[in-house]
Protein backbone atom coordinates (compact mmCIF):
# COMPACT_ATOMS: atom_id res chain seq x y z
CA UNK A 1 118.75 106.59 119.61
CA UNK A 2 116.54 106.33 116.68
CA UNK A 3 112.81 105.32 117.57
CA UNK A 4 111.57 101.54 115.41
CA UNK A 5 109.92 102.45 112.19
CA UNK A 6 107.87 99.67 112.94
CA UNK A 7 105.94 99.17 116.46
CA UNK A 8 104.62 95.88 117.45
CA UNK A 9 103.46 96.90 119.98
CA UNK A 10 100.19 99.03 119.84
CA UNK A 11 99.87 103.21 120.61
CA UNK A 12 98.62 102.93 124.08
CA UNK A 13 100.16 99.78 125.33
CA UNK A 14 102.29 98.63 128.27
CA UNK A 15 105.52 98.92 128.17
CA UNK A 16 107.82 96.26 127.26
CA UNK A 17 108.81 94.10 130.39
CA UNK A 18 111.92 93.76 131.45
CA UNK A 19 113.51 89.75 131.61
CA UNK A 20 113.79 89.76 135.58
CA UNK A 21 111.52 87.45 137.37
CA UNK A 22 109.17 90.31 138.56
CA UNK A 23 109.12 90.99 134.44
CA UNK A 24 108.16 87.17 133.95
CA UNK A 25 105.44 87.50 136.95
CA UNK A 26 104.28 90.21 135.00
CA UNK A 27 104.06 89.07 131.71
CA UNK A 28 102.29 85.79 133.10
CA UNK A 29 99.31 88.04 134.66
CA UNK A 30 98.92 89.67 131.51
CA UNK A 31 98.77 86.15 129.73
CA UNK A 32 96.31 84.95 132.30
CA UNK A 33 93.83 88.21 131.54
CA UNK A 34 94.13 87.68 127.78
CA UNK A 35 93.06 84.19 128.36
CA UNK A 36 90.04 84.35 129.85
CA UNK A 37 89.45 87.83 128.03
CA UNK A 38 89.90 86.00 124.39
CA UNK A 39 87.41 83.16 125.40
CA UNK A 40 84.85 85.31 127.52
CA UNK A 41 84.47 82.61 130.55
CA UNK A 42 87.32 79.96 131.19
CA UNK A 43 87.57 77.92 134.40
CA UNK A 44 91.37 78.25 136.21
CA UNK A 45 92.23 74.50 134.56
CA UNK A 46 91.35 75.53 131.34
CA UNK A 47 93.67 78.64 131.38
CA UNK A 48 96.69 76.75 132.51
CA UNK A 49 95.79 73.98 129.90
CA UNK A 50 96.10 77.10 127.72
CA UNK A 51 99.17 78.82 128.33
CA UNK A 52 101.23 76.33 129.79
CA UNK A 53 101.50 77.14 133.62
CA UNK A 54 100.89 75.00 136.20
CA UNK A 55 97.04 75.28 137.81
CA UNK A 56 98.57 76.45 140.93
CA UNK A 57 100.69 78.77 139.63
CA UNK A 58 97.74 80.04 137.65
CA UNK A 59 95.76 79.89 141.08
CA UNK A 60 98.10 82.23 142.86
CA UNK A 61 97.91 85.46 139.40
CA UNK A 62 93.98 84.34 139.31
CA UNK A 63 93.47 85.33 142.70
CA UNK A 64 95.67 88.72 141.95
CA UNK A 65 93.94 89.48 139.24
CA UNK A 66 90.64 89.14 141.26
CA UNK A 67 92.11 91.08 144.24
CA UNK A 68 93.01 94.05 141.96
CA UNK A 69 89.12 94.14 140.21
CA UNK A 70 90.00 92.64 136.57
CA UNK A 71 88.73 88.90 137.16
CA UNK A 72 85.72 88.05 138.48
CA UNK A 73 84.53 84.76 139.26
CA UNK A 74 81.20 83.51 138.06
CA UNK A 75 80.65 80.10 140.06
CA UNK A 76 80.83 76.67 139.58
CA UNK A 77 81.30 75.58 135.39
CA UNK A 78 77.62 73.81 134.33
CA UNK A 79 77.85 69.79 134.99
CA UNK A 80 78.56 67.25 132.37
CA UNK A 81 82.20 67.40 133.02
CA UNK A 82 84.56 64.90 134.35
CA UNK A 83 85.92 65.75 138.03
CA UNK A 84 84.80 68.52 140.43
CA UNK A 85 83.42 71.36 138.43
CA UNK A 86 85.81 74.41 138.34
CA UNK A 87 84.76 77.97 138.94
CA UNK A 88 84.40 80.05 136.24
CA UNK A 89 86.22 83.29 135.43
CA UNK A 90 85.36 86.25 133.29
CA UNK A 91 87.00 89.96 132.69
CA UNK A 92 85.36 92.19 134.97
CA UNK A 93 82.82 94.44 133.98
CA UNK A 94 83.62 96.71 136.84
CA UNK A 95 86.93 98.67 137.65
CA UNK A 96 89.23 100.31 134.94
CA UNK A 97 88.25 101.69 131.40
CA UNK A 98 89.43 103.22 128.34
CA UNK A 99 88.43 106.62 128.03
CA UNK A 100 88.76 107.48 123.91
CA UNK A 101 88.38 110.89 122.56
CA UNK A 102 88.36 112.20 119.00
CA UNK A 103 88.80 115.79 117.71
CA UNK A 104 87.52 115.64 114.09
CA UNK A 105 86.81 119.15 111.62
CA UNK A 106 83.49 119.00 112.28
CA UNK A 107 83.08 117.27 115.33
CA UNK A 108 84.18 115.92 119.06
CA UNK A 109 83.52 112.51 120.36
CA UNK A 110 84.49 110.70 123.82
CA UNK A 111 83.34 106.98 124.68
CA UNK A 112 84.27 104.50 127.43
CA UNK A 113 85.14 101.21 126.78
CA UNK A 114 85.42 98.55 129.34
CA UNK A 115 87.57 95.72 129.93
CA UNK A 116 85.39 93.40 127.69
CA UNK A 117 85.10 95.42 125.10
CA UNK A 118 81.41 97.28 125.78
CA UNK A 119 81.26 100.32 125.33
CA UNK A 120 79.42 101.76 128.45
CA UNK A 121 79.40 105.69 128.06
CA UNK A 122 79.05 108.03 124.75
CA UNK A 123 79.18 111.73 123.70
CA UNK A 124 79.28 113.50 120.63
CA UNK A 125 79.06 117.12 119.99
CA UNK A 126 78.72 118.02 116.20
CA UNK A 127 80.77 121.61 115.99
CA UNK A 128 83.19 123.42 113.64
CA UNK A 129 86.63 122.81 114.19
CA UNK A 130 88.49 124.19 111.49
CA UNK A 131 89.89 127.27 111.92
CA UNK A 132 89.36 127.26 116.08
CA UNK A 133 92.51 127.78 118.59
CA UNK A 134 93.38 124.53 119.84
CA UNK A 135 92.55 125.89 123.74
CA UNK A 136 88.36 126.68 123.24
CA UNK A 137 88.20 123.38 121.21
CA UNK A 138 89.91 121.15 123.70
CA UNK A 139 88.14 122.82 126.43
CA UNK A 140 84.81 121.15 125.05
CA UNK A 141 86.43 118.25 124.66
CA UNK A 142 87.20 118.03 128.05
CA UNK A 143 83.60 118.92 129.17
CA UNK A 144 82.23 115.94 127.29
CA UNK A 145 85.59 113.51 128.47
CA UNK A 146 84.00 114.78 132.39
CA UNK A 147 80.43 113.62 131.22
CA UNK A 148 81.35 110.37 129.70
CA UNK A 149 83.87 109.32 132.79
CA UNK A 150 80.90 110.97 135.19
CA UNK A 151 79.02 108.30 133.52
CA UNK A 152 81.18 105.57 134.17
CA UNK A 153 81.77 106.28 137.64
CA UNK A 154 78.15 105.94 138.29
CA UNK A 155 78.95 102.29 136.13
CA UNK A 156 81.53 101.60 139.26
CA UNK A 157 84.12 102.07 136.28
CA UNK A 158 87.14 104.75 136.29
CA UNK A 159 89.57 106.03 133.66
CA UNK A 160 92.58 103.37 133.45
CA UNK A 161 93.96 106.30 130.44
CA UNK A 162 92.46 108.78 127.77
CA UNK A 163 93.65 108.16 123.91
CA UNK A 164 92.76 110.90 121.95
CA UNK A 165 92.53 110.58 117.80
CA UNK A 166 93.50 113.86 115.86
CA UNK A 167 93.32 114.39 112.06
CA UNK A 168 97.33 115.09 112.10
CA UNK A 169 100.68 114.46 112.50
CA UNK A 170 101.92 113.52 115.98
CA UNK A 171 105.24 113.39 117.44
CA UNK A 172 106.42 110.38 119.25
CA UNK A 173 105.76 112.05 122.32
CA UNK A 174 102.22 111.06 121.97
CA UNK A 175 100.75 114.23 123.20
CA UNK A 176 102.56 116.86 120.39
CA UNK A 177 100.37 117.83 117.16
CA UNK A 178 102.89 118.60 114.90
CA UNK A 179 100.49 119.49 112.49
CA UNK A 180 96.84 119.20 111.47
CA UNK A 181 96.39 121.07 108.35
CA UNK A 182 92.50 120.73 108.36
CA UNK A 183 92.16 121.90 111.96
CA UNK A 184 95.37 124.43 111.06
CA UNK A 185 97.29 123.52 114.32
CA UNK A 186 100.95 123.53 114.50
CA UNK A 187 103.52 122.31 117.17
CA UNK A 188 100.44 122.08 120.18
CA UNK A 189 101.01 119.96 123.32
CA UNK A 190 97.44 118.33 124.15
CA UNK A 191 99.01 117.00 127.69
CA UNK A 192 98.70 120.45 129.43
CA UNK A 193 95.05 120.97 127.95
CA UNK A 194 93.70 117.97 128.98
CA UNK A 195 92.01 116.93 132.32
CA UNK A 196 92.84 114.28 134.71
CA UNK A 197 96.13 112.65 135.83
CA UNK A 198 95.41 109.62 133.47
CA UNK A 199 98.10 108.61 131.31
CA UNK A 200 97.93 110.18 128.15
CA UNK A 201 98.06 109.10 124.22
CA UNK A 202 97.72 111.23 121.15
CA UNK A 203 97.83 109.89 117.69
CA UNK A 204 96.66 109.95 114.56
CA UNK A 205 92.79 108.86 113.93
CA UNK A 206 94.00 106.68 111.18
CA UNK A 207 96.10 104.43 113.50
CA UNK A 208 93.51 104.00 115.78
CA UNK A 209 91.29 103.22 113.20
CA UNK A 210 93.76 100.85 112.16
CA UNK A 211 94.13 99.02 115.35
CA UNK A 212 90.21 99.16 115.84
CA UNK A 213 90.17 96.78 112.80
CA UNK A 214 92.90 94.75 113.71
CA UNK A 215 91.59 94.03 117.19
CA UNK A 216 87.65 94.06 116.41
CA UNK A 217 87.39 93.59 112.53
CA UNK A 218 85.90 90.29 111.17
CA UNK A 219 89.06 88.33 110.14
CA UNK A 220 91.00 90.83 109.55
CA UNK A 221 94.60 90.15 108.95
CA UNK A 222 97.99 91.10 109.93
CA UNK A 223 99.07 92.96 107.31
CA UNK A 224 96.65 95.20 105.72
CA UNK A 225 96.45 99.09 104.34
CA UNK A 226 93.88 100.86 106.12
CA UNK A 227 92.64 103.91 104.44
CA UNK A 228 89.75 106.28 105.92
CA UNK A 229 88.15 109.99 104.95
CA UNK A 230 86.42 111.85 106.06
CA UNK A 231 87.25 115.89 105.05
CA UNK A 232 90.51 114.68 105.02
CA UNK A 233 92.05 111.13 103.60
CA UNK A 234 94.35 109.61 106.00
CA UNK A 235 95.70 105.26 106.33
CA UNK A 236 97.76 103.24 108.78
CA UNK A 237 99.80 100.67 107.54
CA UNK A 238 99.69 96.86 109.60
CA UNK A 239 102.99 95.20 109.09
CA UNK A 240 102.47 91.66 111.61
CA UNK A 241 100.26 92.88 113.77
CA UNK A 242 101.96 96.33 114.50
CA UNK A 243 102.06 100.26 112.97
CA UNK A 244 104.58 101.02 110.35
CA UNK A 245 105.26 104.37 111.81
CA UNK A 246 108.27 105.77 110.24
CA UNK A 247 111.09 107.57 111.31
CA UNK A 248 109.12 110.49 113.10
CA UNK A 249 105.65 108.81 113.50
CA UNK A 250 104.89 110.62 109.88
CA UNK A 251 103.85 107.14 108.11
CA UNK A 252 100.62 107.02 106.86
CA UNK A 253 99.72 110.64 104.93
CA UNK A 254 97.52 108.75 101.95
CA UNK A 255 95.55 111.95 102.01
CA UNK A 256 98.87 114.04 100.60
CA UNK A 257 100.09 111.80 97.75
CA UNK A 258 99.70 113.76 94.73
CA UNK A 259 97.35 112.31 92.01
CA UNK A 260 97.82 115.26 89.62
CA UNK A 261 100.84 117.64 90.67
CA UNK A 262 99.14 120.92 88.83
CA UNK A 263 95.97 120.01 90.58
CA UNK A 264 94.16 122.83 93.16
CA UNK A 265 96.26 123.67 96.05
CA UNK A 266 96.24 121.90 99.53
CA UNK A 267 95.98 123.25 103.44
CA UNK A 268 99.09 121.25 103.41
CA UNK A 269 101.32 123.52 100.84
CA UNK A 270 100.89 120.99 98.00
CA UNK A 271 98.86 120.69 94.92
CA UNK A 272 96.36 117.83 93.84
CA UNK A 273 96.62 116.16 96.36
CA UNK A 274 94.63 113.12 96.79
CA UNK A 275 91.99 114.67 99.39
CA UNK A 276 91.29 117.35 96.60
CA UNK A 277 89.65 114.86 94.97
CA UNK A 278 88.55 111.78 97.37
CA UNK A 279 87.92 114.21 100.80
CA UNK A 280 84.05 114.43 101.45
CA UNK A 281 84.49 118.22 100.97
CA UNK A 282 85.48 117.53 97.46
CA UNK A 283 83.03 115.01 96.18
CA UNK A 284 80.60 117.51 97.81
CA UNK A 285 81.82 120.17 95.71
CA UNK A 286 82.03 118.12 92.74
CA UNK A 287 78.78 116.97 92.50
CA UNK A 288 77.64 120.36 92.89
CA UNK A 289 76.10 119.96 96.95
CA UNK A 290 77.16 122.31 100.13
CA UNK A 291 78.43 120.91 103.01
CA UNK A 292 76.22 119.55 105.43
CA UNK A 293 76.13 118.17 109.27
CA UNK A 294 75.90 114.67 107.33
CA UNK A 295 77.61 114.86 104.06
CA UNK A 296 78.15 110.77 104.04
CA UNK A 297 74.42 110.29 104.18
CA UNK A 298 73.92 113.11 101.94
CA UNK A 299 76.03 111.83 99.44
CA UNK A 300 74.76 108.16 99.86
CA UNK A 301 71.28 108.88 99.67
CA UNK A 302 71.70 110.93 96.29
CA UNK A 303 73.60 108.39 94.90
CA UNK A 304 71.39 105.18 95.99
CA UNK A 305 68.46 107.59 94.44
CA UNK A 306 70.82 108.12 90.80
CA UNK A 307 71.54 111.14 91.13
CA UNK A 308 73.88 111.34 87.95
CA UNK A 309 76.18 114.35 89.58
CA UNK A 310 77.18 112.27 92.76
CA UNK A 311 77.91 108.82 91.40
CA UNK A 312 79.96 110.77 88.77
CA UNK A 313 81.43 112.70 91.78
CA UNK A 314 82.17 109.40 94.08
CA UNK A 315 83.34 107.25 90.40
CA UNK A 316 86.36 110.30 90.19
CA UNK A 317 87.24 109.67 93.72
CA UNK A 318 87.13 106.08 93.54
CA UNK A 319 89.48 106.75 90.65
CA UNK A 320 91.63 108.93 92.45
CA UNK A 321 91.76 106.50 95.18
CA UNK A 322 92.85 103.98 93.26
CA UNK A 323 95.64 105.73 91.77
CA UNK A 324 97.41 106.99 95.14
CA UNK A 325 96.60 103.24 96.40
CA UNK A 326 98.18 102.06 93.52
CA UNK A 327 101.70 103.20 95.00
CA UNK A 328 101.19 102.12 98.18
CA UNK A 329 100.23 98.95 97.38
CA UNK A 330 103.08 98.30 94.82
CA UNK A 331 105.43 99.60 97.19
CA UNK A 332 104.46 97.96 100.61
CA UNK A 333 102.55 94.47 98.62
CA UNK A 334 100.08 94.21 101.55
CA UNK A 335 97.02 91.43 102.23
CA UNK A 336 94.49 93.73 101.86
CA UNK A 337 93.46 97.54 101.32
CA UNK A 338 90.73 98.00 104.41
CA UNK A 339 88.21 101.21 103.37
CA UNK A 340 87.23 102.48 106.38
CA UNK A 341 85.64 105.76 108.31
CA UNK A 342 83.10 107.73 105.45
CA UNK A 343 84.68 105.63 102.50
CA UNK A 344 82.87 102.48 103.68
CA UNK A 345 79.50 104.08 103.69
CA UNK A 346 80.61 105.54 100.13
CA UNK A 347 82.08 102.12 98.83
CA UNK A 348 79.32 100.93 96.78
CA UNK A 349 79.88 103.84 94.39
CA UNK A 350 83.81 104.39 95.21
CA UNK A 351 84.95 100.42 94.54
CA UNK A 352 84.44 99.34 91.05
CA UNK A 353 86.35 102.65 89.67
CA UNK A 354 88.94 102.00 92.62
CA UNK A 355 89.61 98.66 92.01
CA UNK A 356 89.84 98.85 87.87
CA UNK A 357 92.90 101.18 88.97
CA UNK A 358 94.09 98.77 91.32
CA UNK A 359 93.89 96.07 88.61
CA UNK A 360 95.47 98.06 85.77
CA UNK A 361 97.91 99.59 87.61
CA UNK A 362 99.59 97.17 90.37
CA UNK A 363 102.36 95.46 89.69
CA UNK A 364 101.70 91.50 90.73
CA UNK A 365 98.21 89.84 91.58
CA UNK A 366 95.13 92.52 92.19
CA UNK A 367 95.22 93.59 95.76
CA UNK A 368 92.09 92.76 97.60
CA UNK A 369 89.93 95.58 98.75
CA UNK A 370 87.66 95.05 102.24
CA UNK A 371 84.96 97.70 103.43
CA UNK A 372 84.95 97.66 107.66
CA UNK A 373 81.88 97.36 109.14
CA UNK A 374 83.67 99.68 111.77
CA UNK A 375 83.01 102.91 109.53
CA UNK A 376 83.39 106.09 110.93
CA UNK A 377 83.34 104.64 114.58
CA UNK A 378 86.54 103.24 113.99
CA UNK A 379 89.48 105.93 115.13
CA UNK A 380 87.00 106.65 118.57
CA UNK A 381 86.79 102.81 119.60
CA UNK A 382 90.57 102.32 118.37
CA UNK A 383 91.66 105.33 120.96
CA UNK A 384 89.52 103.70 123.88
CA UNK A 385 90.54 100.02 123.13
CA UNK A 386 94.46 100.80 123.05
CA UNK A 387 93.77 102.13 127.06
CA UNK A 388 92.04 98.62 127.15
CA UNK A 389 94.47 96.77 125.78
CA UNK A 390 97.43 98.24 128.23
CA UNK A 391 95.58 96.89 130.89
CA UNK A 392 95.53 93.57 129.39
CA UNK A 393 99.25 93.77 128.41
CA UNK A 394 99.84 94.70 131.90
CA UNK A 395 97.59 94.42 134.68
CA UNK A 396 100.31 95.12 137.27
CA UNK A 397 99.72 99.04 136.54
CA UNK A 398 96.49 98.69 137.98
CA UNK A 399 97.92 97.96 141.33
CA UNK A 400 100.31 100.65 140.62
CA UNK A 401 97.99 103.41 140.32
CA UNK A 402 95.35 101.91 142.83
């Protein structure tokens, strides 16, 4: 059977329930946690005023959800209020986490996110990927995975699931890199590689950096392109709330629209392709600079100083941007374009040449262009939060695994 082209449901989420009465018991625990997660505190009336259940019926999942570590209750709500005062409830800052991971070029980062949303354990190790076997570089990734979820044991917090971000195509296995022309990996199954018996996602770091600004941007809406760069130029598309994914999981590969077909050549086998213009390697080389640990700061500081090489450097990729957006936009008509990882640090420089192309170019009313204030954090905390939001979509696998 042919997998959805488009998933409402978000990389690293529960299952969908089944319509059996178990499935419905289900289903109303998970709407109970995203109650009183959405509001921070909410007494037992107030989420059954909320979602429709009856206060004991909520009762009887509140005192699950406590049993099993994801509720906690904070005593009686402060007076003023009609009636006995209720007892309070919040998500529990104790007991499951998402463990997040990223494997960039030049880089590894793991962080742990917990049920609220904090982010209670970090490590980053700056290091050159490109070019490495897949087995030495996941191998420090797993070292720094052990320190962060060492850390969050000592937090009284353990791994609900690791999500790991990879500049690449995935298969809808979500543990397959089909390929990662940057890293120049082909066909390698992360599932073996990786520690633990968590469950396991793999996907694209522009998808989670998608669903990072879906689930903590400021307003951000439910249909929106997200774009991102860093040496490579990759965007998620947000169709209601959910990944346009495409037959194989391919969807998404901004980075390898051509923006002039005799341009140089490509790791991926093409030629001008838009990351051989807009990629921070590019605009590096461009505007005459070598590559750095930093190369976003680099560039920004040159450019915020007038350094007439750069802004010329970051104008052509704004250009180029806006020409391979142009498509994208025309074809899919989204809300908004979303610039996100290095191009939001970039955008002061990158926007008014991308948007003139957007302007001239697109078809009906200029497309609106938003910078996250995510940045390049975006792809680690979108890998952490979808093991955060399974939970939440299903607290029952707690028990489960417990």
């Amino acid at each position: 059977m042919t997998a959805p082209l488009h998933e409402t449901r978000p990389s690293g989420a529960a299952r969908a329930l089944p319509d059996t009465q178990r499935g419905m018991r289900r289903r109303n625990l998970a709407r109970v946690l995203h109650a009183v997660s959405a509001e921070g505190s909410l007494s037992r009336a107030a989420v059954a005023t909320r979602i429709g259940l009856t206060r004991a019926a909520v009762s009887t999942l509140v005192d699950e959800l406590i049993r099993w570590g994801l509720l906690e209750e904070l005593g009686p709500e402060r007076p003023g209020r009609v009636g006995r005062p209720g007892s309070a409830l919040t998500v529990s800052g104790r007991g499951p986490a998402g463990i997040g991971a990223e494997i960039g070029v030049d880089h590894l980062a793991v962080c742990a996110v917990d049920l609220r949303g904090a982010v209670r354990a970090r490590a980053v190790r700056h290091t050159a990927n490109r070019g490495r076997a897949p087995g030495p570089v996941v191998e420090e990734l797993t070292e720094l995975v052990r320190q962060v979820v060492a850390e969050a044991e000592r937090e009284a917090l353990w791994p609900a699931g690791l999500a790991v971000a990879v500049p690449g195509l995935v298969a809808r296995d979500g543990r397959t890199v089909v390929r990662a022309p940057n890293l120049d990996w082909h066909d390698t199954d992360l599932d073996p590689l990786l520690p633990g018996d968590w469950p396991l996602t793999v996907d694209n770091e522009a998808n989670f950096g998608a669903l990072a600004e879906l689930w903590l941007g400021d307003g951000t809406a439910r249909d929106f392109l997200h774009v991102s760069a860093e040496i490579g130029i990759g965007a998620a598309v947000v169709v209601d709330g959910g990944l346009l994914r495409g037959t194989r999981g391919f969807a998404g590969e901004l980075g390898h629209v051509p923006v002039r077909p005799d341009g140089p050549p490509c790791p991926c086998g093409g030629r001008g392709c838009l990351e051989q213009y807009a990629g921070e390697e590019a605009v590096l080389r461009a505007a005459g600079l070598k590559p750095r640990e930093d190369m976003v700061g680099l560039l920004a500081g040159r450019a915020e100083q007038g350094d007439a090489s750069v802004r010329a450097a970051l104008r052509d990729a704004g250009t180029a941007l806006g020409i391979a957006l142009t498509g994208a936009v025309n074809l899919l008509d989204p809300e908004t374009v979303v610039l996100g990882g290095a191009l939001a640090g970039l955008s002061p420089w990158l926007l008014p040449a991308l948007e003139a192309e957007l302007t001239g170019r697109t078809a009906g009313p200029p497309c609106p262009v938003t910078v996250s204030r995510l940045g390049p954090e975006g792809p680690l905390l979108g890998a952490a939060h979808s093991v955060v939001r399974g939970v939440l979509d299903d607290p029952a696998v707690v028990a489960e695994r417990s």
